[in-house]
PDB file of N, CA and C in Angstrom:
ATOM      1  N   UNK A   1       0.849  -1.184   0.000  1.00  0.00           N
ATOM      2  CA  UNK A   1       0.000   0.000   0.000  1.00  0.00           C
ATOM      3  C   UNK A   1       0.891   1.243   0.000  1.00  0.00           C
ATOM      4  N   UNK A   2       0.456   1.782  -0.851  1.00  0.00           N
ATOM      5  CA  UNK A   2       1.031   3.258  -0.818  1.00  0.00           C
ATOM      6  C   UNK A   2       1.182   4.539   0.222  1.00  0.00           C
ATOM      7  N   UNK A   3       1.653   4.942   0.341  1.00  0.00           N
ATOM      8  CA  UNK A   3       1.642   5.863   1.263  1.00  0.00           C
ATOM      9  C   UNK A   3       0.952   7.347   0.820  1.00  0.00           C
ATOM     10  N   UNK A   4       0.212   7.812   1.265  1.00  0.00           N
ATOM     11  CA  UNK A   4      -0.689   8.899   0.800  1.00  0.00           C
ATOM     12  C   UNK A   4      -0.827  10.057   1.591  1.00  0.00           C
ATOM     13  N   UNK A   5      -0.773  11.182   1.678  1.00  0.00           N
ATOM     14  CA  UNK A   5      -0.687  12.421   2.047  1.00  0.00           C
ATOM     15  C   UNK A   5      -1.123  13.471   1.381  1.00  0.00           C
ATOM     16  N   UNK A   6      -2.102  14.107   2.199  1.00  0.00           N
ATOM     17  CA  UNK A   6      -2.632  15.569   0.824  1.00  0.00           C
ATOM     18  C   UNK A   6      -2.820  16.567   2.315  1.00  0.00           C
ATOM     19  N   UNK A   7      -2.240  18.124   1.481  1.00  0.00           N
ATOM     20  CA  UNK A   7      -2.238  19.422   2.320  1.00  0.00           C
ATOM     21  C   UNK A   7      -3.526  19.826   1.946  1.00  0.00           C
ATOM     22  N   UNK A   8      -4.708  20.209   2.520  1.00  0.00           N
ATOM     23  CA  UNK A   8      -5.762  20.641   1.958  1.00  0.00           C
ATOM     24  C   UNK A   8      -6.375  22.092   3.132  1.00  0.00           C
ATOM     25  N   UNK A   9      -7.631  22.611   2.721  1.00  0.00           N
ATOM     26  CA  UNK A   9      -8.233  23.700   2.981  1.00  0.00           C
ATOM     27  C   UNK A   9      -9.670  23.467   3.188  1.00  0.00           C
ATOM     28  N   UNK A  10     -10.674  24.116   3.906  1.00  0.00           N
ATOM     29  CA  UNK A  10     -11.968  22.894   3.378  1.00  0.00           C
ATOM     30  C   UNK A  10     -12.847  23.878   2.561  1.00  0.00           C
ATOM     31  N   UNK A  11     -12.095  25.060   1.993  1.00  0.00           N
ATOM     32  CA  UNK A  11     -13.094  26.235   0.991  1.00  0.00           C
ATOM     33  C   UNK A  11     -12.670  24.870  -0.300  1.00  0.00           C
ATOM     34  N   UNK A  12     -11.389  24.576  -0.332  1.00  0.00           N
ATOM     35  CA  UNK A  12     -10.752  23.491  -1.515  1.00  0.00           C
ATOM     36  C   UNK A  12     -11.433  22.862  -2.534  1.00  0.00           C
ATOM     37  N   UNK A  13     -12.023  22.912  -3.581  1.00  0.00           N
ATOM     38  CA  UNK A  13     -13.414  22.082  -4.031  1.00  0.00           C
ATOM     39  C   UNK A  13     -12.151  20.847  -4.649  1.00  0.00           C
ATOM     40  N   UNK A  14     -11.162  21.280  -5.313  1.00  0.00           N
ATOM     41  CA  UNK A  14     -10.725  19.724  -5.564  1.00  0.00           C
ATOM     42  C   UNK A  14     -10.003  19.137  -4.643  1.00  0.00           C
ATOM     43  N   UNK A  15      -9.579  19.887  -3.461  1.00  0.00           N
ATOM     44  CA  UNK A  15      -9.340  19.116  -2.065  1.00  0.00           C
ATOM     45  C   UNK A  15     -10.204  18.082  -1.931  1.00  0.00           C
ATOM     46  N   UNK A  16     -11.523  18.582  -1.759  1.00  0.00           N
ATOM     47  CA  UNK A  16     -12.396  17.324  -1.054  1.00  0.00           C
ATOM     48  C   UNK A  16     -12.580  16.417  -2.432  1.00  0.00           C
ATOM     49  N   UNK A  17     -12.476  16.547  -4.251  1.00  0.00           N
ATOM     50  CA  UNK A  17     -12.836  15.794  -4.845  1.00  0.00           C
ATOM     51  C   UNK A  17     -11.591  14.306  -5.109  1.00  0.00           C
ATOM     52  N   UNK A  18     -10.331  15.172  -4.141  1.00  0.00           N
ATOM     53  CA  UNK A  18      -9.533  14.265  -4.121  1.00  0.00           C
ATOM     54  C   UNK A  18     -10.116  12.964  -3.344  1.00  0.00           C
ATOM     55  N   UNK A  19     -10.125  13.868  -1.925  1.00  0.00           N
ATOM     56  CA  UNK A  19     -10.822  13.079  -0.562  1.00  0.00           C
ATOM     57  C   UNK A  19     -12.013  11.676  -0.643  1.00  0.00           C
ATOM     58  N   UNK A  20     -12.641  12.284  -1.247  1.00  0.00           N
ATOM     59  CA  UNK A  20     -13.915  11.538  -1.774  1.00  0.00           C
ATOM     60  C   UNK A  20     -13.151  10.569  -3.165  1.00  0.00           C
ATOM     61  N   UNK A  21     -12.426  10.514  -3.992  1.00  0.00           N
ATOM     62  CA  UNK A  21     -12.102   9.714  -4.720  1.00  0.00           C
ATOM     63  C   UNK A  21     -11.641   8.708  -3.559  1.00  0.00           C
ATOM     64  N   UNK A  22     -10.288   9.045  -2.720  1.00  0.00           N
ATOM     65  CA  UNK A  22     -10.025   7.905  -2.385  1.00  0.00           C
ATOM     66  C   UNK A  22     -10.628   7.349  -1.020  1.00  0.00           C
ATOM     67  N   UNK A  23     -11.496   8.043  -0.437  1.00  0.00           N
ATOM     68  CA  UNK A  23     -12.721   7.368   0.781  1.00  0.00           C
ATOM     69  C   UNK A  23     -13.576   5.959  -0.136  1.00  0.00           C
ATOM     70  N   UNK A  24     -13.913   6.454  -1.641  1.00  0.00           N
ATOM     71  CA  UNK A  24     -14.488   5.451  -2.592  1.00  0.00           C
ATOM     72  C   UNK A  24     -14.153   4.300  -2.972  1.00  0.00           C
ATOM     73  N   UNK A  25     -12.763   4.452  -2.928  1.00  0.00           N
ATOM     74  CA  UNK A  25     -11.740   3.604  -3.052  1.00  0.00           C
ATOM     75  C   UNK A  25     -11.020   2.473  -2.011  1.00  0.00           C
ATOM     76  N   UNK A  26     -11.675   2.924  -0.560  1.00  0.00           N
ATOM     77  CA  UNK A  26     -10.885   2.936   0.484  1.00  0.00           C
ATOM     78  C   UNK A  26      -9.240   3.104   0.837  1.00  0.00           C
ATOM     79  N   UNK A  27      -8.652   3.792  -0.277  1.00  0.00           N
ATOM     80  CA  UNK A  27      -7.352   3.985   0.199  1.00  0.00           C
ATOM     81  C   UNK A  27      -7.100   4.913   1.097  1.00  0.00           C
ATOM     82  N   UNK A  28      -6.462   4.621   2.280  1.00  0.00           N
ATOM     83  CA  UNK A  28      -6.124   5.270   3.386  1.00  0.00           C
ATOM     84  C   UNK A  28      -5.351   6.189   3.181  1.00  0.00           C
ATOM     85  N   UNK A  29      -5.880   7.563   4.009  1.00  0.00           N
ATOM     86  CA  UNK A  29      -4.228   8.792   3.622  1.00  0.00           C
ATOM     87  C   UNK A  29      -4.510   9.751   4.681  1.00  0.00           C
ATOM     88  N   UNK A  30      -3.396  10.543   5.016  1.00  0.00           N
ATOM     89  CA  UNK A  30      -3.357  11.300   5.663  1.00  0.00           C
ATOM     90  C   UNK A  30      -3.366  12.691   5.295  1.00  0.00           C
ATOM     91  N   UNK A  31      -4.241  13.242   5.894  1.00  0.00           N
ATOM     92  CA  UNK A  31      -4.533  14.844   5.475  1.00  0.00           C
ATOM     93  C   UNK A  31      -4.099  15.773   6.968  1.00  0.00           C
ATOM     94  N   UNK A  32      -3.620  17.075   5.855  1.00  0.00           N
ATOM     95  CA  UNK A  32      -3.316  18.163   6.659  1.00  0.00           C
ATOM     96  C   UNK A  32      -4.027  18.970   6.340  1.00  0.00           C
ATOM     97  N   UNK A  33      -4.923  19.437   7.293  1.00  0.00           N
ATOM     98  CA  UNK A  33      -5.268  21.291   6.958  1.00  0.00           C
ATOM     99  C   UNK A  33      -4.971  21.949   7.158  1.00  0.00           C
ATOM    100  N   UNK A  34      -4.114  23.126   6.543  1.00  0.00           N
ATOM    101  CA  UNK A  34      -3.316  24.307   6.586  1.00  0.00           C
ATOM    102  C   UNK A  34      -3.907  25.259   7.122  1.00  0.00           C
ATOM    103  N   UNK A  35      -5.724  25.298   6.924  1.00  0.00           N
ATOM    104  CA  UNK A  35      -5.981  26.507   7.486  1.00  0.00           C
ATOM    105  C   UNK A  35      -6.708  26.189   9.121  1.00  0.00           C
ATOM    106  N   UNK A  36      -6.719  25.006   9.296  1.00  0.00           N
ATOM    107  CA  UNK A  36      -6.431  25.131  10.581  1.00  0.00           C
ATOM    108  C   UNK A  36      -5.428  24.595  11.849  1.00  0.00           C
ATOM    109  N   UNK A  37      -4.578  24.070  10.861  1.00  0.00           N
ATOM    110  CA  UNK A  37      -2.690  23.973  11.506  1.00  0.00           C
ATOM    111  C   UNK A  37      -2.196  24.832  10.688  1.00  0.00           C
ATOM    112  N   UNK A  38      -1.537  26.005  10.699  1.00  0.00           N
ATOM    113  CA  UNK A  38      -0.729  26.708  10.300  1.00  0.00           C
ATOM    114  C   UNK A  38       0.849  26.209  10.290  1.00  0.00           C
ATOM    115  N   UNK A  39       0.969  25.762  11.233  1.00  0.00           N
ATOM    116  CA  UNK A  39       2.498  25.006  10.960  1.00  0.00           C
ATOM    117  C   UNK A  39       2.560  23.875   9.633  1.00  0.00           C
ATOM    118  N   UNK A  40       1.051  23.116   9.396  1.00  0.00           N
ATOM    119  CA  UNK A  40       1.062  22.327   8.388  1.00  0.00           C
ATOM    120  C   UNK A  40       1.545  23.465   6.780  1.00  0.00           C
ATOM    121  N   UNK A  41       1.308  24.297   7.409  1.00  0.00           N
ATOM    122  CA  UNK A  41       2.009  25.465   5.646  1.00  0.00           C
ATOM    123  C   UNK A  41       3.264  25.132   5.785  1.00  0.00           C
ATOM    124  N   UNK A  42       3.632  25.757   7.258  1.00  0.00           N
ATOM    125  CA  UNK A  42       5.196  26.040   7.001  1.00  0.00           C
ATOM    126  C   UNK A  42       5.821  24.576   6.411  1.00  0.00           C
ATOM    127  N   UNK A  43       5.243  23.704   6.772  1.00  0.00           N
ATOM    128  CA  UNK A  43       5.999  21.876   5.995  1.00  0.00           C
ATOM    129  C   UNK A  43       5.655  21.688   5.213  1.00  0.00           C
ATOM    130  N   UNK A  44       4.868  22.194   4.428  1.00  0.00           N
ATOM    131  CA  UNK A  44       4.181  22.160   2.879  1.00  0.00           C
ATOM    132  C   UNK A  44       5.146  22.608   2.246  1.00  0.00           C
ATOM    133  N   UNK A  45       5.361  23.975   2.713  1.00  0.00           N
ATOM    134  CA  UNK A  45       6.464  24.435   1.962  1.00  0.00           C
ATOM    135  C   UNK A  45       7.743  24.226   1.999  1.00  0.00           C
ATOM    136  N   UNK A  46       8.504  23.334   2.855  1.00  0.00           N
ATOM    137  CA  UNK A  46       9.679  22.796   3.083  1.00  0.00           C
ATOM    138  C   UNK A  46       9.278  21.362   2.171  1.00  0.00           C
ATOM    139  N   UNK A  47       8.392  21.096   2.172  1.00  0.00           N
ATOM    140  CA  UNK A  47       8.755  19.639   1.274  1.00  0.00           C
ATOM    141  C   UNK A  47       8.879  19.850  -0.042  1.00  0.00           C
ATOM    142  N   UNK A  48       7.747  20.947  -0.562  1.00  0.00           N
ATOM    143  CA  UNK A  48       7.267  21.080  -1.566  1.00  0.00           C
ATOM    144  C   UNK A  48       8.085  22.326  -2.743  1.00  0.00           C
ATOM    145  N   UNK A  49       7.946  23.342  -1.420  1.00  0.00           N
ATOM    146  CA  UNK A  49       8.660  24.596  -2.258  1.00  0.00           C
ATOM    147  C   UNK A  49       7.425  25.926  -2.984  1.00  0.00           C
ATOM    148  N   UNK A  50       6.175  25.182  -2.259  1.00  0.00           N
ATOM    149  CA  UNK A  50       4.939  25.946  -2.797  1.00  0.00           C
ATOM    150  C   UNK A  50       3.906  25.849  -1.556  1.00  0.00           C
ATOM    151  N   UNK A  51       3.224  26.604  -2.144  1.00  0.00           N
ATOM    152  CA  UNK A  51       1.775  27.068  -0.825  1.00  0.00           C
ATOM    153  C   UNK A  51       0.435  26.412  -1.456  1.00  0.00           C
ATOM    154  N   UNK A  52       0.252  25.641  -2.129  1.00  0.00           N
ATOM    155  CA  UNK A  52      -0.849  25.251  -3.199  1.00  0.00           C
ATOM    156  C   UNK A  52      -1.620  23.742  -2.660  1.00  0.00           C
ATOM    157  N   UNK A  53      -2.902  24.250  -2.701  1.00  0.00           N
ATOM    158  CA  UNK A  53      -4.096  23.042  -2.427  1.00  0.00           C
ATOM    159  C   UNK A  53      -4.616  22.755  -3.145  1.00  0.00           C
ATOM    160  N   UNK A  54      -4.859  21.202  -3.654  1.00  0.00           N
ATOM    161  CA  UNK A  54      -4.278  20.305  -2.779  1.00  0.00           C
ATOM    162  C   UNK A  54      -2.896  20.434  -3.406  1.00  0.00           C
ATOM    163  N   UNK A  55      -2.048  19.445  -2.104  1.00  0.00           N
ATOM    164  CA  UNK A  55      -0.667  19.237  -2.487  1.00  0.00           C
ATOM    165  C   UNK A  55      -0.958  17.741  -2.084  1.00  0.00           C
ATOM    166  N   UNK A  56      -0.015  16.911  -3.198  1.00  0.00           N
ATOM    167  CA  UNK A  56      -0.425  15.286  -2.886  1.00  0.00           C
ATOM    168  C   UNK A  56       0.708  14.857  -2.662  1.00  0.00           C
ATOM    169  N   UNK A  57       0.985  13.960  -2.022  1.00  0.00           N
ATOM    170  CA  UNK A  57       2.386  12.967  -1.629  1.00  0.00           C
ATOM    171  C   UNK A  57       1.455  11.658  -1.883  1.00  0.00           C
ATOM    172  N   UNK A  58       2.152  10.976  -2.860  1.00  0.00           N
ATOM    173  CA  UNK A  58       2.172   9.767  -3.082  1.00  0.00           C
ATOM    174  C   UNK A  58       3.328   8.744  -3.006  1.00  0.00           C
ATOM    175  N   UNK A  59       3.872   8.802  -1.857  1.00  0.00           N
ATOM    176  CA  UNK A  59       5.350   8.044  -1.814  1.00  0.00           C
ATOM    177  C   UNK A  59       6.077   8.841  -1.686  1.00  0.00           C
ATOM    178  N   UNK A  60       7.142   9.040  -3.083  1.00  0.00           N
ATOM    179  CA  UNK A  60       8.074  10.242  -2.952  1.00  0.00           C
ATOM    180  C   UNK A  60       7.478  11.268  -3.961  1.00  0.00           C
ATOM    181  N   UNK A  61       6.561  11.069  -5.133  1.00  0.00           N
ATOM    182  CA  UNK A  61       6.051  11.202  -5.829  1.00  0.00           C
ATOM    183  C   UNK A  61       5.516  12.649  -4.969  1.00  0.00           C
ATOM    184  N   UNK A  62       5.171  14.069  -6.099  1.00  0.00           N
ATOM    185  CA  UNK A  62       4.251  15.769  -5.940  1.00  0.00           C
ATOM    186  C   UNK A  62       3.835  15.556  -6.558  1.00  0.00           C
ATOM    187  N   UNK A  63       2.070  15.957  -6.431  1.00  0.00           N
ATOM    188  CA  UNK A  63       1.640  16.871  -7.214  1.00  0.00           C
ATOM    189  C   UNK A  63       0.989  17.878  -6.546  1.00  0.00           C
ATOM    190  N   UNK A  64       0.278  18.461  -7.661  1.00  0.00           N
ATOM    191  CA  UNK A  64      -0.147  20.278  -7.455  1.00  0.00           C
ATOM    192  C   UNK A  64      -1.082  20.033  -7.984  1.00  0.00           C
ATOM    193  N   UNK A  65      -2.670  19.435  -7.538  1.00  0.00           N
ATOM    194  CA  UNK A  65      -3.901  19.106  -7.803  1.00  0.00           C
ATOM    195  C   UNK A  65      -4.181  17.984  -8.094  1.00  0.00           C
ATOM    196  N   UNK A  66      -5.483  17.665  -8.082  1.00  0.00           N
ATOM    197  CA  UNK A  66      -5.864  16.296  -8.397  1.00  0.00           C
ATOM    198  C   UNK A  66      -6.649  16.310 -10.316  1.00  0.00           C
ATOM    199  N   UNK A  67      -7.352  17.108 -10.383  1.00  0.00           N
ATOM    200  CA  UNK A  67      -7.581  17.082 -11.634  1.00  0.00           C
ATOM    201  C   UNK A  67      -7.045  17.203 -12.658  1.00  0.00           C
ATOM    202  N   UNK A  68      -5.955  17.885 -12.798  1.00  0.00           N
ATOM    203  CA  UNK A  68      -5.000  17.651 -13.999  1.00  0.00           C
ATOM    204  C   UNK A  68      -3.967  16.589 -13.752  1.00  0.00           C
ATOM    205  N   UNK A  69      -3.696  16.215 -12.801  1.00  0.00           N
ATOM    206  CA  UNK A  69      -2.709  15.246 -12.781  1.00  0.00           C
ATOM    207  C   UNK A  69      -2.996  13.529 -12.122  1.00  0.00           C
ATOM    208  N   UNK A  70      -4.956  13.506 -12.212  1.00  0.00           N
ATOM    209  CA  UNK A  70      -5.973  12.615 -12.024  1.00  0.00           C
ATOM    210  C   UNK A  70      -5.177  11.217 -12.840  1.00  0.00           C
ATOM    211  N   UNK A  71      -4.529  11.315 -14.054  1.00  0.00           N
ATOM    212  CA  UNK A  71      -4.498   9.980 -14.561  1.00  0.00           C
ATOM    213  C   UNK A  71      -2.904   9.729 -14.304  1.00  0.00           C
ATOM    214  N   UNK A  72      -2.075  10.295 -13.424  1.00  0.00           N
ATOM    215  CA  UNK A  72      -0.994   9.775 -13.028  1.00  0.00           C
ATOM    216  C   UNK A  72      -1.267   9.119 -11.565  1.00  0.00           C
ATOM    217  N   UNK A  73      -1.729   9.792 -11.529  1.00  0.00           N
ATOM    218  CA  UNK A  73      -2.226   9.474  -9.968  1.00  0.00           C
ATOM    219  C   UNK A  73      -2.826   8.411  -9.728  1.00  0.00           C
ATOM    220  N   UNK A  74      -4.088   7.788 -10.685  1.00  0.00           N
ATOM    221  CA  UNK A  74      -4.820   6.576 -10.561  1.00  0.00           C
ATOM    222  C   UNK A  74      -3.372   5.594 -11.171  1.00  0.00           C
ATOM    223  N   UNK A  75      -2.876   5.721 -11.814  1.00  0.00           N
ATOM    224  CA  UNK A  75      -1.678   4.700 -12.140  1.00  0.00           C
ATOM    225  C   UNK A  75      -0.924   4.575 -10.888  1.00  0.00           C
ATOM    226  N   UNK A  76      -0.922   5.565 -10.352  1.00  0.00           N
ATOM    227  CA  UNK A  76      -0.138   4.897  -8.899  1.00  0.00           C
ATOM    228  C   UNK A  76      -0.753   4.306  -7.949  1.00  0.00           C
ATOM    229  N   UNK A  77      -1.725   4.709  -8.155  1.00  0.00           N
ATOM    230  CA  UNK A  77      -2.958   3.927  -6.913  1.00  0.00           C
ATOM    231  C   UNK A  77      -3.546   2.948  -7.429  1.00  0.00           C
ATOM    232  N   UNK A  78      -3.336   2.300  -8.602  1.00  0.00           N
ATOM    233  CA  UNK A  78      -3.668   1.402  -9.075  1.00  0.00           C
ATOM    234  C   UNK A  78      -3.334  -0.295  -8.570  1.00  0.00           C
TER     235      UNK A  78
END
């Protein structure tokens, strides 16, 4: 199983369409909310190098949203 991680917001609309893909799925992951841990920014941006929701960790694997980068993503979670 993969290891899964997303920085999210809950104004986020493809935050939660991430969320809800993989609740559907049952793949397990861990979420941060930035806007209500503020320290979760400051490590967003030390891993990442950006301030942007969602932010996905898939392993070692970034991305910077779920909808444009939806069909790399199901290949890894595949």
């Amino acid at each position: 199983m993969r290891k899964v991680e997303v920085f999210t917001t809950p104004t986020c609309e493809d935050c939660r369409n991430f969320k809800q893909y993989l609740r559907e799925r049952n793949i397990p992951f861990k979420e941060y909310d930035i806007s209500e841990h503020p320290e979760y920014a400051d490590t967003l941006r030390e891993r990442s190098g950006k301030n942007l929701v969602p932010t996905i960790f898939i392993d070692d694997a970034v991305f910077f949203g779920f909808v444009f980068n939806r069909q790399e993503i199901e290949k890894l979670l595949s």
